[in-house]
Structure formats: structure tokens, C-alpha cells
PDB file of N, CA and C in Angstrom:
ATOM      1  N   UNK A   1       0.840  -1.175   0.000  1.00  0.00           N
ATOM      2  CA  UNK A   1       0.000   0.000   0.000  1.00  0.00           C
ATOM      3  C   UNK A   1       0.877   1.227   0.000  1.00  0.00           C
ATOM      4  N   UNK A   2       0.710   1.998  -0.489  1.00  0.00           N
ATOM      5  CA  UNK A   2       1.096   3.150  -0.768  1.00  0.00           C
ATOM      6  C   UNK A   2       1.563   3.891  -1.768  1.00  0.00           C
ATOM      7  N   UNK A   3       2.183   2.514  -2.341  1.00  0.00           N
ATOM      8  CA  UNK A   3       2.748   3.005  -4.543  1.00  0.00           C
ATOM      9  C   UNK A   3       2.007   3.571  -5.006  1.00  0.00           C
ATOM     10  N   UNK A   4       0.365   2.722  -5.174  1.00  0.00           N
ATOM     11  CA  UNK A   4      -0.626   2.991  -5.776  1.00  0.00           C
ATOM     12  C   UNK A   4      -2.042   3.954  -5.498  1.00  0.00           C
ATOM     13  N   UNK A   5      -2.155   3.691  -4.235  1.00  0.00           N
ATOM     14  CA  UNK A   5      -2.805   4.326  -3.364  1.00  0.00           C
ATOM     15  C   UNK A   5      -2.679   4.550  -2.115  1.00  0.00           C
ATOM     16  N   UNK A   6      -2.741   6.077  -2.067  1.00  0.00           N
ATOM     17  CA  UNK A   6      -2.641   6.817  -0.522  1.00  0.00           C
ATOM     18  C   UNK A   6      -3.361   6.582   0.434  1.00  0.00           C
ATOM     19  N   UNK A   7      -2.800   6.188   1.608  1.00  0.00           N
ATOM     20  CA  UNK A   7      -4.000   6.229   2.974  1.00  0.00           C
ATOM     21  C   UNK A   7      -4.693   7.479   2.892  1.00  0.00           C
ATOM     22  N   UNK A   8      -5.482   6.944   3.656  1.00  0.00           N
ATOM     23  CA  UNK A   8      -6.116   8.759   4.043  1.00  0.00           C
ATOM     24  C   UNK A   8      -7.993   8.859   3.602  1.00  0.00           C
ATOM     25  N   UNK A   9      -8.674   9.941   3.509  1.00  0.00           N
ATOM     26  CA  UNK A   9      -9.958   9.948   2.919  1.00  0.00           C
ATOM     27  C   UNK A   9     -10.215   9.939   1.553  1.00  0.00           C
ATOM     28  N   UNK A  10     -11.030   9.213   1.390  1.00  0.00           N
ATOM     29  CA  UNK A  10     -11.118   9.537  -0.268  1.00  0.00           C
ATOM     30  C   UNK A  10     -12.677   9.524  -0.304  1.00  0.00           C
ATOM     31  N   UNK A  11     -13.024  10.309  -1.305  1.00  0.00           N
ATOM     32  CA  UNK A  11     -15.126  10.577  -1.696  1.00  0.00           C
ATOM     33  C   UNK A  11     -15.429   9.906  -3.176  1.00  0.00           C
ATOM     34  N   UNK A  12     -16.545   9.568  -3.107  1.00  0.00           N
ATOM     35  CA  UNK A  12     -17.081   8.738  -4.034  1.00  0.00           C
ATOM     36  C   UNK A  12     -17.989   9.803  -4.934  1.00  0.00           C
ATOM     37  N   UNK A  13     -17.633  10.033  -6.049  1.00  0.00           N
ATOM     38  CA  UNK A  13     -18.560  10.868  -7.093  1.00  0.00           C
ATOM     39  C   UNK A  13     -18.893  10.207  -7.788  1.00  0.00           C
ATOM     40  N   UNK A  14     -20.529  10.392  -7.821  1.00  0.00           N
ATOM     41  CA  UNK A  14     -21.357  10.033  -9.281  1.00  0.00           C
ATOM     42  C   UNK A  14     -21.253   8.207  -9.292  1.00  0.00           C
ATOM     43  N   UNK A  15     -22.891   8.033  -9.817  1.00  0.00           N
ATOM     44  CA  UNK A  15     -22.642   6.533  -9.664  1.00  0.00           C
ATOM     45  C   UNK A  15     -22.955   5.540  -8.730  1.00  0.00           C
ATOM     46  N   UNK A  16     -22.915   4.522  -9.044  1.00  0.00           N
ATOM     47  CA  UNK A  16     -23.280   3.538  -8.253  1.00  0.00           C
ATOM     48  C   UNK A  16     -21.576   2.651  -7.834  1.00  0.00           C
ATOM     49  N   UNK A  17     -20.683   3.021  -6.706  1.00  0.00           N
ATOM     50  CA  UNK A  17     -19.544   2.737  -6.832  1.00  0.00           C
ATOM     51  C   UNK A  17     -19.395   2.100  -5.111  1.00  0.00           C
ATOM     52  N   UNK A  18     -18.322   1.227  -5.078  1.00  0.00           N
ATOM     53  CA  UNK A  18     -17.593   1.333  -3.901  1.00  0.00           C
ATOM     54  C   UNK A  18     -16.263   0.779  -3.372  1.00  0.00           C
ATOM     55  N   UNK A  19     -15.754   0.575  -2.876  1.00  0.00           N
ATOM     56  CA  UNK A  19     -14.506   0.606  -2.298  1.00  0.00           C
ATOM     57  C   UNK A  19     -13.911  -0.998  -1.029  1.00  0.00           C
ATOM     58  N   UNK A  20     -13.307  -1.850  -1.349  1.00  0.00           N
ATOM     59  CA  UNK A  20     -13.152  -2.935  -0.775  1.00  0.00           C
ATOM     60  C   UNK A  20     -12.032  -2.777  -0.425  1.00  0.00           C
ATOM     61  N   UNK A  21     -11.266  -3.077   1.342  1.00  0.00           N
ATOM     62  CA  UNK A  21      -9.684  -2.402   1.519  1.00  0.00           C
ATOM     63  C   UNK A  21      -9.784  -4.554   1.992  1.00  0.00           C
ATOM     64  N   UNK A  22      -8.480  -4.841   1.982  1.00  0.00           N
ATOM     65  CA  UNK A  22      -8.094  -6.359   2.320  1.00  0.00           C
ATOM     66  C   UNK A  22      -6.613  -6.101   3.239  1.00  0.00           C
ATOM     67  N   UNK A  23      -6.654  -7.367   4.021  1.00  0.00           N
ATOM     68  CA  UNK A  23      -5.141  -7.131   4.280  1.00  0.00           C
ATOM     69  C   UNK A  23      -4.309  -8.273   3.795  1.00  0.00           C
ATOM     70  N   UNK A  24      -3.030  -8.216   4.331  1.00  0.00           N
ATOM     71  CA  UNK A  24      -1.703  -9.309   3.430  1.00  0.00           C
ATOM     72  C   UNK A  24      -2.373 -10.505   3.325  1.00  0.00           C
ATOM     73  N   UNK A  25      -3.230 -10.881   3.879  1.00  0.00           N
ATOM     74  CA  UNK A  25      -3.880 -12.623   3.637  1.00  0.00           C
ATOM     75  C   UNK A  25      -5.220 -12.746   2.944  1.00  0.00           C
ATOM     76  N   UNK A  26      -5.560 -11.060   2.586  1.00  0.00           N
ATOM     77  CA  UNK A  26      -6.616 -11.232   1.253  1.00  0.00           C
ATOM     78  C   UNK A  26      -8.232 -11.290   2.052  1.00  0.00           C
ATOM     79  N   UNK A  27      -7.782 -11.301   3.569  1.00  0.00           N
ATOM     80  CA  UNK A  27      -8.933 -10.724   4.472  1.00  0.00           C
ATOM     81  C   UNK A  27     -10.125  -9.863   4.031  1.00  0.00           C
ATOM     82  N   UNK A  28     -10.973  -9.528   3.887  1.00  0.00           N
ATOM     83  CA  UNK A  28     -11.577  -7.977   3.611  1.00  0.00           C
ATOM     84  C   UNK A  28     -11.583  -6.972   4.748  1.00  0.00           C
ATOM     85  N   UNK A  29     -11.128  -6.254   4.900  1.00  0.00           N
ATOM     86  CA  UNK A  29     -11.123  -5.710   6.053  1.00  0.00           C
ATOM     87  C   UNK A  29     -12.423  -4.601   6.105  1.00  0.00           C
ATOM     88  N   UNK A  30     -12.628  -3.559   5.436  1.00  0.00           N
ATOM     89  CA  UNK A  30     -13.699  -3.004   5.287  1.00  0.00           C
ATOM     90  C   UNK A  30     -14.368  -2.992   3.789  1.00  0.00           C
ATOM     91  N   UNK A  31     -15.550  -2.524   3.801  1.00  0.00           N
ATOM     92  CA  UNK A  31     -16.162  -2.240   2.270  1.00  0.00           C
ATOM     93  C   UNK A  31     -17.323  -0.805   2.587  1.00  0.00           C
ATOM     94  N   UNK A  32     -17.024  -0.195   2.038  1.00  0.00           N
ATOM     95  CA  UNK A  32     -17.945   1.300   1.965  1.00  0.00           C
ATOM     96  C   UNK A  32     -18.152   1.852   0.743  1.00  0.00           C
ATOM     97  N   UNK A  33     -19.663   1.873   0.723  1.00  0.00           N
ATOM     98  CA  UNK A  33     -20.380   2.462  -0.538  1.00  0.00           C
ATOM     99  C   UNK A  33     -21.073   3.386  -0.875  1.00  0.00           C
ATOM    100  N   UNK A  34     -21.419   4.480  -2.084  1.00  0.00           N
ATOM    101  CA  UNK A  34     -22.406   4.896  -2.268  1.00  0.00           C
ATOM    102  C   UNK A  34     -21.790   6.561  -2.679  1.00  0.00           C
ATOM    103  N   UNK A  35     -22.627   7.096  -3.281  1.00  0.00           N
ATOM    104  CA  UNK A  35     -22.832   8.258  -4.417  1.00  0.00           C
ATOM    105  C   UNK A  35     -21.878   9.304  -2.974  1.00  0.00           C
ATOM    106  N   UNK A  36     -21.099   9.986  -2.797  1.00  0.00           N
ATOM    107  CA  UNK A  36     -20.851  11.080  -1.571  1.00  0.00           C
ATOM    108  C   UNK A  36     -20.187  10.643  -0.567  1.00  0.00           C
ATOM    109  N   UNK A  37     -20.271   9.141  -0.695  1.00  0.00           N
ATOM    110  CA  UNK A  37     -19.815   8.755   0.578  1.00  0.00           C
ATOM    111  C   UNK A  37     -17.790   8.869   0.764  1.00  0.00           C
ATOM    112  N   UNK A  38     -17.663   8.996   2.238  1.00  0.00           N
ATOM    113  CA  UNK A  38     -16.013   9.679   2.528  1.00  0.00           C
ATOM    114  C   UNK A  38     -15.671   8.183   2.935  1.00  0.00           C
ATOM    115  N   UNK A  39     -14.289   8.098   2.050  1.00  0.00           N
ATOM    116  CA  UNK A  39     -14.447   6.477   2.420  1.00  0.00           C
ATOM    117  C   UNK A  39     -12.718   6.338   3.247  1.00  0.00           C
ATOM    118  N   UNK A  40     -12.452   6.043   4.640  1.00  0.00           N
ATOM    119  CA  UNK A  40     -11.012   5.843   4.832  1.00  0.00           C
ATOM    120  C   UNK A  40     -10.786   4.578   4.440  1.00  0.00           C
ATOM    121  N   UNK A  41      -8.862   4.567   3.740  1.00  0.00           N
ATOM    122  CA  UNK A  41      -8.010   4.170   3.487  1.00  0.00           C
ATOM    123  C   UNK A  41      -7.421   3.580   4.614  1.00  0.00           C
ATOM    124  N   UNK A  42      -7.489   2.674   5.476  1.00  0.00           N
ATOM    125  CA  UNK A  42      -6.168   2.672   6.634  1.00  0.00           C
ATOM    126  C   UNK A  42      -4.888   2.426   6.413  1.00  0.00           C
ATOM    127  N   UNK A  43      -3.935   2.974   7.217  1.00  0.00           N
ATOM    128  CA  UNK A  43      -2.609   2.431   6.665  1.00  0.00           C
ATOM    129  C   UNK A  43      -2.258   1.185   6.569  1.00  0.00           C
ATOM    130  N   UNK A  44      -3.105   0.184   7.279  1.00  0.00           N
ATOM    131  CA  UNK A  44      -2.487  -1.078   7.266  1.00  0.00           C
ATOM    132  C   UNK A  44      -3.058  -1.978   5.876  1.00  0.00           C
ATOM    133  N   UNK A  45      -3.875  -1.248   5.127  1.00  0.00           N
ATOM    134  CA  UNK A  45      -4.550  -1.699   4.163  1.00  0.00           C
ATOM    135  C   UNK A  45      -3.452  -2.377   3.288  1.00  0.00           C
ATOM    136  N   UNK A  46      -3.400  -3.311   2.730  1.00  0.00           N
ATOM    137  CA  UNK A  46      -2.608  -4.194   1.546  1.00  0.00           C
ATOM    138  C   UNK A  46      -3.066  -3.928   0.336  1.00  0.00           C
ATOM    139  N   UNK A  47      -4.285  -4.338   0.312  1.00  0.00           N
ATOM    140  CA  UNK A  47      -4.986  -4.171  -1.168  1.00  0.00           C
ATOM    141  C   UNK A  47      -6.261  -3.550  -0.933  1.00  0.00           C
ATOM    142  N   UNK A  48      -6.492  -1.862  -2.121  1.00  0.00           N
ATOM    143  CA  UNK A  48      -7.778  -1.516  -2.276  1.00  0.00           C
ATOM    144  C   UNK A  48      -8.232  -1.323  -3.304  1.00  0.00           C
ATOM    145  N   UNK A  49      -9.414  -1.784  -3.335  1.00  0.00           N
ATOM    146  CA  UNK A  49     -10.126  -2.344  -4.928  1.00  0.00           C
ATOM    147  C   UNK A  49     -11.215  -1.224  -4.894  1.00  0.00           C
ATOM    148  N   UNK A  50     -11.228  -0.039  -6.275  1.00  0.00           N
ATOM    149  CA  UNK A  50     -12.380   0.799  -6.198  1.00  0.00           C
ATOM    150  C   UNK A  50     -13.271   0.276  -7.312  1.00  0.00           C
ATOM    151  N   UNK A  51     -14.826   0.140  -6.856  1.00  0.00           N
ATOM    152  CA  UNK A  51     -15.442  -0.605  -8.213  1.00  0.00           C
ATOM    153  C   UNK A  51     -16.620   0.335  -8.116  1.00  0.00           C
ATOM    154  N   UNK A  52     -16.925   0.207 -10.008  1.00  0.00           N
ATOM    155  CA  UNK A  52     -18.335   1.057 -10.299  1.00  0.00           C
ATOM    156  C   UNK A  52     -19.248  -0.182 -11.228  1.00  0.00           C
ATOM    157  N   UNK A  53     -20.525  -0.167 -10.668  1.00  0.00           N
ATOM    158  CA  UNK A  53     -21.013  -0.915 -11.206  1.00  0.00           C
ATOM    159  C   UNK A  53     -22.488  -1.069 -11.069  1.00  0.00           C
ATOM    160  N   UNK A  54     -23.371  -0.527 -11.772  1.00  0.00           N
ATOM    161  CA  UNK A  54     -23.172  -0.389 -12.760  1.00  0.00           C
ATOM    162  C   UNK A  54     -23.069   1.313 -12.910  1.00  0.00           C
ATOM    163  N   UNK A  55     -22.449   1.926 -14.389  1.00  0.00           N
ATOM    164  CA  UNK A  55     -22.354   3.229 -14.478  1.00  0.00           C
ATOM    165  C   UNK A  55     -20.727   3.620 -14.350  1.00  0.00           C
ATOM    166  N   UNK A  56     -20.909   4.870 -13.727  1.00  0.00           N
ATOM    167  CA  UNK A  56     -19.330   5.622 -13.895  1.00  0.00           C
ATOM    168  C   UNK A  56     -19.379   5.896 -12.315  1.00  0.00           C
ATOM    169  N   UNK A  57     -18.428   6.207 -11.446  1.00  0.00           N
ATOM    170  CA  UNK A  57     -18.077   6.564 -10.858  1.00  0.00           C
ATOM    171  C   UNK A  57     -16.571   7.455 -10.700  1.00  0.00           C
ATOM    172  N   UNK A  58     -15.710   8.488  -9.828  1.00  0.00           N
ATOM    173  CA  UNK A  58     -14.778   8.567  -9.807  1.00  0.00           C
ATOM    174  C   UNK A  58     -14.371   9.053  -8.178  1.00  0.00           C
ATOM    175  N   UNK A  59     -13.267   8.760  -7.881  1.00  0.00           N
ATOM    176  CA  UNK A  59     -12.471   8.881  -6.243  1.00  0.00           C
ATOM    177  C   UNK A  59     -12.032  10.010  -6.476  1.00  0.00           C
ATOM    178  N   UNK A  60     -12.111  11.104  -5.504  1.00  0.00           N
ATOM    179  CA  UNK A  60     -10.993  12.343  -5.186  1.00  0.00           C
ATOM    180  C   UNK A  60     -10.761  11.697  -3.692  1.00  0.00           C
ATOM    181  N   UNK A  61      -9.308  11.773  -3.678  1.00  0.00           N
ATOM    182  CA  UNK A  61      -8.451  12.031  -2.514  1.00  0.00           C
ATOM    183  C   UNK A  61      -8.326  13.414  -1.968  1.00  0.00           C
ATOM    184  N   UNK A  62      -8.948  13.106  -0.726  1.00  0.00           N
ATOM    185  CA  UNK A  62      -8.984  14.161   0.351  1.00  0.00           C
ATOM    186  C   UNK A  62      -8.022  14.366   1.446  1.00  0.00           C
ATOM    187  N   UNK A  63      -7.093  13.787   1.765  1.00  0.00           N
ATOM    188  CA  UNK A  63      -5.428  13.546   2.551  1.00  0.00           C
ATOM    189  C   UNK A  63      -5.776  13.047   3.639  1.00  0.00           C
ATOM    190  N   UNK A  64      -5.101  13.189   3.953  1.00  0.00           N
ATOM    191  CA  UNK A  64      -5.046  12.449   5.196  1.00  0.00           C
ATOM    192  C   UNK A  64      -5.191  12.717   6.878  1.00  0.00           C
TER     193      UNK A  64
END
């Protein structure tokens, strides 16, 4: 975590979208959804998967 994506807040625009964080053993650790919604990143996150479906969605990073 961190090459690709920053810890920290990130918001969900437009869409039907959401956000799945896992840790090193592929765990899910959280999942948060929906049109506005502020979604945290934790640092210990391994892998985070942003999905839109159906439609468009897009993430702004808000820091940390």
C-alpha cells in the first residue's frame, strides 16, 4: 500500500460505486459504498479495490 494508493480519505462521485480495503492474507477488512460517501483508506490496508457498477463513478483524494 502506498505506490498505488494513498491512505487517508477519499469521496465517491457520481454513480453507483464502492470501495473494498483487504489485508496481506486477502482478508476484507472493510467495504464502503455509495454516491458522496467519505471512504477511509487505513494504513495497514494491503490491497484496495475501487469498483463502479453499474455506471461511472470517480475517487478524489482528500489527505489524510
Amino acid at each position: 500500500m502506498g505506490d498505488e494508493v494513498a491512505a487517508g480519505k477519499w469521496r465517491a462521485i457520481g454513480g453507483d460505486c464502492y470501495m473494498v480495503t483487504k489485508d496481506s492474507q486477502g482478508g476484507q477488512m472493510n467495504m464502503e459504498s455509495g454516491n458522496g460517501s467519505v471512504i477511509v483508506v487505513p494504513e495497514n490496508a494491503f490491497t484496495v479495490e475501487f469498483v463502479s457498477y453499474p455506471g461511472y463513478c470517480t475517487w478524489k483524494y482528500l489527505g489524510k
